[in-house]
C-alpha atoms as a PDB file:
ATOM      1  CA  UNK A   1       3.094  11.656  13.913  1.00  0.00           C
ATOM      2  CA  UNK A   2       2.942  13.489  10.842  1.00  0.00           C
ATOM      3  CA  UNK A   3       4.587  12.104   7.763  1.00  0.00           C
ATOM      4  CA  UNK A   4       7.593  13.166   5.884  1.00  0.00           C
ATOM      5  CA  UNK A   5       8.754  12.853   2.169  1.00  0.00           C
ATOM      6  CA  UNK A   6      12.312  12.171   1.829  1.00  0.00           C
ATOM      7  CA  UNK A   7      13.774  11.566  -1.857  1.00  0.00           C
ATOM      8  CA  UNK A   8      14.561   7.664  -2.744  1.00  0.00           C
ATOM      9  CA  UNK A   9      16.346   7.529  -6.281  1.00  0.00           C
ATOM     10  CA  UNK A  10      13.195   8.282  -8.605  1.00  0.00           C
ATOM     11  CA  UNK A  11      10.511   8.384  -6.327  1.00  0.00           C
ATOM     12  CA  UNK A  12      10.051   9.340  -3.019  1.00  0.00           C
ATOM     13  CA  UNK A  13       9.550   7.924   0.483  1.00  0.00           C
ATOM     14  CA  UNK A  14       6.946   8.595   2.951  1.00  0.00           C
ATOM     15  CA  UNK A  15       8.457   8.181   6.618  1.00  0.00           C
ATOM     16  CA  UNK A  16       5.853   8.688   9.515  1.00  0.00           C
ATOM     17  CA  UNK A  17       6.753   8.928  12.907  1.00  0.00           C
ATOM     18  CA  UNK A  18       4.387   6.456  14.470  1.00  0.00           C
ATOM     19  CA  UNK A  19       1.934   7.700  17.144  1.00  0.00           C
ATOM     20  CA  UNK A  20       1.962   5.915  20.714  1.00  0.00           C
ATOM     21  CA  UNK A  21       0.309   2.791  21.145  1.00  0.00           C
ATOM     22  CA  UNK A  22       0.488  -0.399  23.417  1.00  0.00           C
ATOM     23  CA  UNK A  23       0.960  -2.057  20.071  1.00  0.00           C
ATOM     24  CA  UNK A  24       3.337  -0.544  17.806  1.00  0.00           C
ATOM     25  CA  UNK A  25       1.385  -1.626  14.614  1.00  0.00           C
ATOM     26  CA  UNK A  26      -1.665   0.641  15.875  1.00  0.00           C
ATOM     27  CA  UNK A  27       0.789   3.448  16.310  1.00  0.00           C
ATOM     28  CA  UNK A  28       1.908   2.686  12.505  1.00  0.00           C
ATOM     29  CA  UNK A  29      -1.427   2.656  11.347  1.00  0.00           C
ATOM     30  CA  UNK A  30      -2.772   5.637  13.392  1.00  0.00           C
ATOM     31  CA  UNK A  31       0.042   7.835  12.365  1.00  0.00           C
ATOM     32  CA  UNK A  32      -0.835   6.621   8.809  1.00  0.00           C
ATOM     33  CA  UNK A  33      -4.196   8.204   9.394  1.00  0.00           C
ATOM     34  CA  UNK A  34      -3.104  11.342  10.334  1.00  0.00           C
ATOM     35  CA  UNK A  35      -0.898  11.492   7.314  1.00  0.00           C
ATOM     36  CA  UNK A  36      -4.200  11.372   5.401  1.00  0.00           C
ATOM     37  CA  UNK A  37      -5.503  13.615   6.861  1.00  0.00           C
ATOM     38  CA  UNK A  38      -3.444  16.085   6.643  1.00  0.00           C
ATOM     39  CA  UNK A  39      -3.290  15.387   2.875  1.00  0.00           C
ATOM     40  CA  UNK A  40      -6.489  16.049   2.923  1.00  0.00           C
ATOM     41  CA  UNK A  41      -7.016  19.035   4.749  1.00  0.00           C
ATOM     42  CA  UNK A  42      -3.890  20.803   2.725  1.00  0.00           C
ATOM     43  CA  UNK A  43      -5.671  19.665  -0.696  1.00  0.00           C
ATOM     44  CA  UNK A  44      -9.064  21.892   0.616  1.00  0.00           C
ATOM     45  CA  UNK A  45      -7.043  24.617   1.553  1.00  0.00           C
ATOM     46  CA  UNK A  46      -8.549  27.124  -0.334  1.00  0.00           C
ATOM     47  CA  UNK A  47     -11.811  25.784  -1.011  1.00  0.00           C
ATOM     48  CA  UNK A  48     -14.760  28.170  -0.052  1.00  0.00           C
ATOM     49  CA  UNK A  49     -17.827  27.094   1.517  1.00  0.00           C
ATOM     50  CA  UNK A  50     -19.765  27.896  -1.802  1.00  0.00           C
ATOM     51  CA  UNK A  51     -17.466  25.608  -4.079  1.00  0.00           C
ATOM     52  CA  UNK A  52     -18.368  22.518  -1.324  1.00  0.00           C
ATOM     53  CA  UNK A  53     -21.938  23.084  -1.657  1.00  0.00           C
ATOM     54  CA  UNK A  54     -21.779  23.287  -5.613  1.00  0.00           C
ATOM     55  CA  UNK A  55     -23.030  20.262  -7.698  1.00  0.00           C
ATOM     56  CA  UNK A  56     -21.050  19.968 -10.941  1.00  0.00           C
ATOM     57  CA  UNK A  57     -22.807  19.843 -14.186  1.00  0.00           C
ATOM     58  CA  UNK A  58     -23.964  16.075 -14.501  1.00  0.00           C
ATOM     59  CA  UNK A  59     -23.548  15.096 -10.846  1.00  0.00           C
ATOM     60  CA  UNK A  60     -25.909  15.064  -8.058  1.00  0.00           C
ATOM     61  CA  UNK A  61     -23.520  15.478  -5.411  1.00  0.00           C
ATOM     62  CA  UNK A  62     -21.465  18.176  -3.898  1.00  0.00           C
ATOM     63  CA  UNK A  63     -17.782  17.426  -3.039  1.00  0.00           C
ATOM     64  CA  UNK A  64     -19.247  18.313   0.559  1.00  0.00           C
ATOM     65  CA  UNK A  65     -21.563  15.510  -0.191  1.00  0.00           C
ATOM     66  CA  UNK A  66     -18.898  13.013  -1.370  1.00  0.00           C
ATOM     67  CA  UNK A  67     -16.511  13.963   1.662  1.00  0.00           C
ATOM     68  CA  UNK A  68     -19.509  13.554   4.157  1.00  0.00           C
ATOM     69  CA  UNK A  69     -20.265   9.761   2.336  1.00  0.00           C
ATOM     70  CA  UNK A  70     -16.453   8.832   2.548  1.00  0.00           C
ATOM     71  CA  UNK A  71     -16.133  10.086   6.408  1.00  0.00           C
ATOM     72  CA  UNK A  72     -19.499   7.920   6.831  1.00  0.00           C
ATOM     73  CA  UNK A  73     -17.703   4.492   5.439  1.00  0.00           C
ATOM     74  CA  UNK A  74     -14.808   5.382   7.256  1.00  0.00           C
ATOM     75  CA  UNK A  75     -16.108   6.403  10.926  1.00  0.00           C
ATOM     76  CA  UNK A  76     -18.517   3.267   9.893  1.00  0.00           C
ATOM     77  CA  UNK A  77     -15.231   0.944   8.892  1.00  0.00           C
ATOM     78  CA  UNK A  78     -13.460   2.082  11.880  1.00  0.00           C
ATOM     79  CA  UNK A  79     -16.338   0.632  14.210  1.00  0.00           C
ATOM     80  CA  UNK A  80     -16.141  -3.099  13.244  1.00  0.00           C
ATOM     81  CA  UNK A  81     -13.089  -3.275  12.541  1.00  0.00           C
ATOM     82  CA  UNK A  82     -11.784  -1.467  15.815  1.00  0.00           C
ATOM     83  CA  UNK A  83     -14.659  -1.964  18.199  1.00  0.00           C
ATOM     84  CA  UNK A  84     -16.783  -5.099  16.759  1.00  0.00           C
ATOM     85  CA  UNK A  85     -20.232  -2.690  16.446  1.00  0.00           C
ATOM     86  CA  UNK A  86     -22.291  -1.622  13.804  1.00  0.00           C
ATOM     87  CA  UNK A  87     -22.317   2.069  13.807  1.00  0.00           C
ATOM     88  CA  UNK A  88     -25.753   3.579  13.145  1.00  0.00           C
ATOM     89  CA  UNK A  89     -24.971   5.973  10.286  1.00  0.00           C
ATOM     90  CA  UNK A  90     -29.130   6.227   9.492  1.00  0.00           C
ATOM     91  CA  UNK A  91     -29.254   8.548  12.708  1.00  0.00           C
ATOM     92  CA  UNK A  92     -26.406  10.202  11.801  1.00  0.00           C
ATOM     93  CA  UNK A  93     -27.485  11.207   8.097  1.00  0.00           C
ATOM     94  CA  UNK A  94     -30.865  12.141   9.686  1.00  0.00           C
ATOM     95  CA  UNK A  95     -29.340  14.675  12.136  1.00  0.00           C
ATOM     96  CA  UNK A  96     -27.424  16.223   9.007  1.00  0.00           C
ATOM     97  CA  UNK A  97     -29.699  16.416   6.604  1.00  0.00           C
END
């Protein structure tokens, strides 16, 4: 499921291997998904609990912060669109607090 790159002239072509679904465009998408995160797990290689907890100068939020608001939307998203509920992010932000 995970993607490849694979060299197209100029630029270059991502090529996933699309996970198993009943419906081959959730497989696409899903497989899509795991692409991104994968991307984003190899970009925080590296990164030390200290440097996630760390507010820049000027900001009021930690990249940990930012990551936990994005996976929030997302998990949130992925609810209506998928299952046609709300999903009740107030008690989770009050559990990790």
């Amino acid at each position: 499921m995970v993607g490849r790159l694979g060299p197209v002239g100029e630029r270059e072509r991502l090529d996933l291997d699309p996970a198993v679904a009943a419906v081959p465009e959730v497989g696409r998408w899903l497989a899509a998904l795991e692409d991104g995160r994968a991307d984003t797990l190899r970009e925080l290689e590296g990164v030390t609990p200290e440097m996630i907890d760390a507010r820049p100068a000027g900001s009021e939020n930690s990249i940990g912060a930012t990551l936990y608001h994005v996976a929030l939307i997302e998990a949130d998203r992925s609810f209506d669109d998928l299952l046609g509920q709300r999903l009740d992010t107030t008690e989770l932000a009050r559990r990790h607090a």
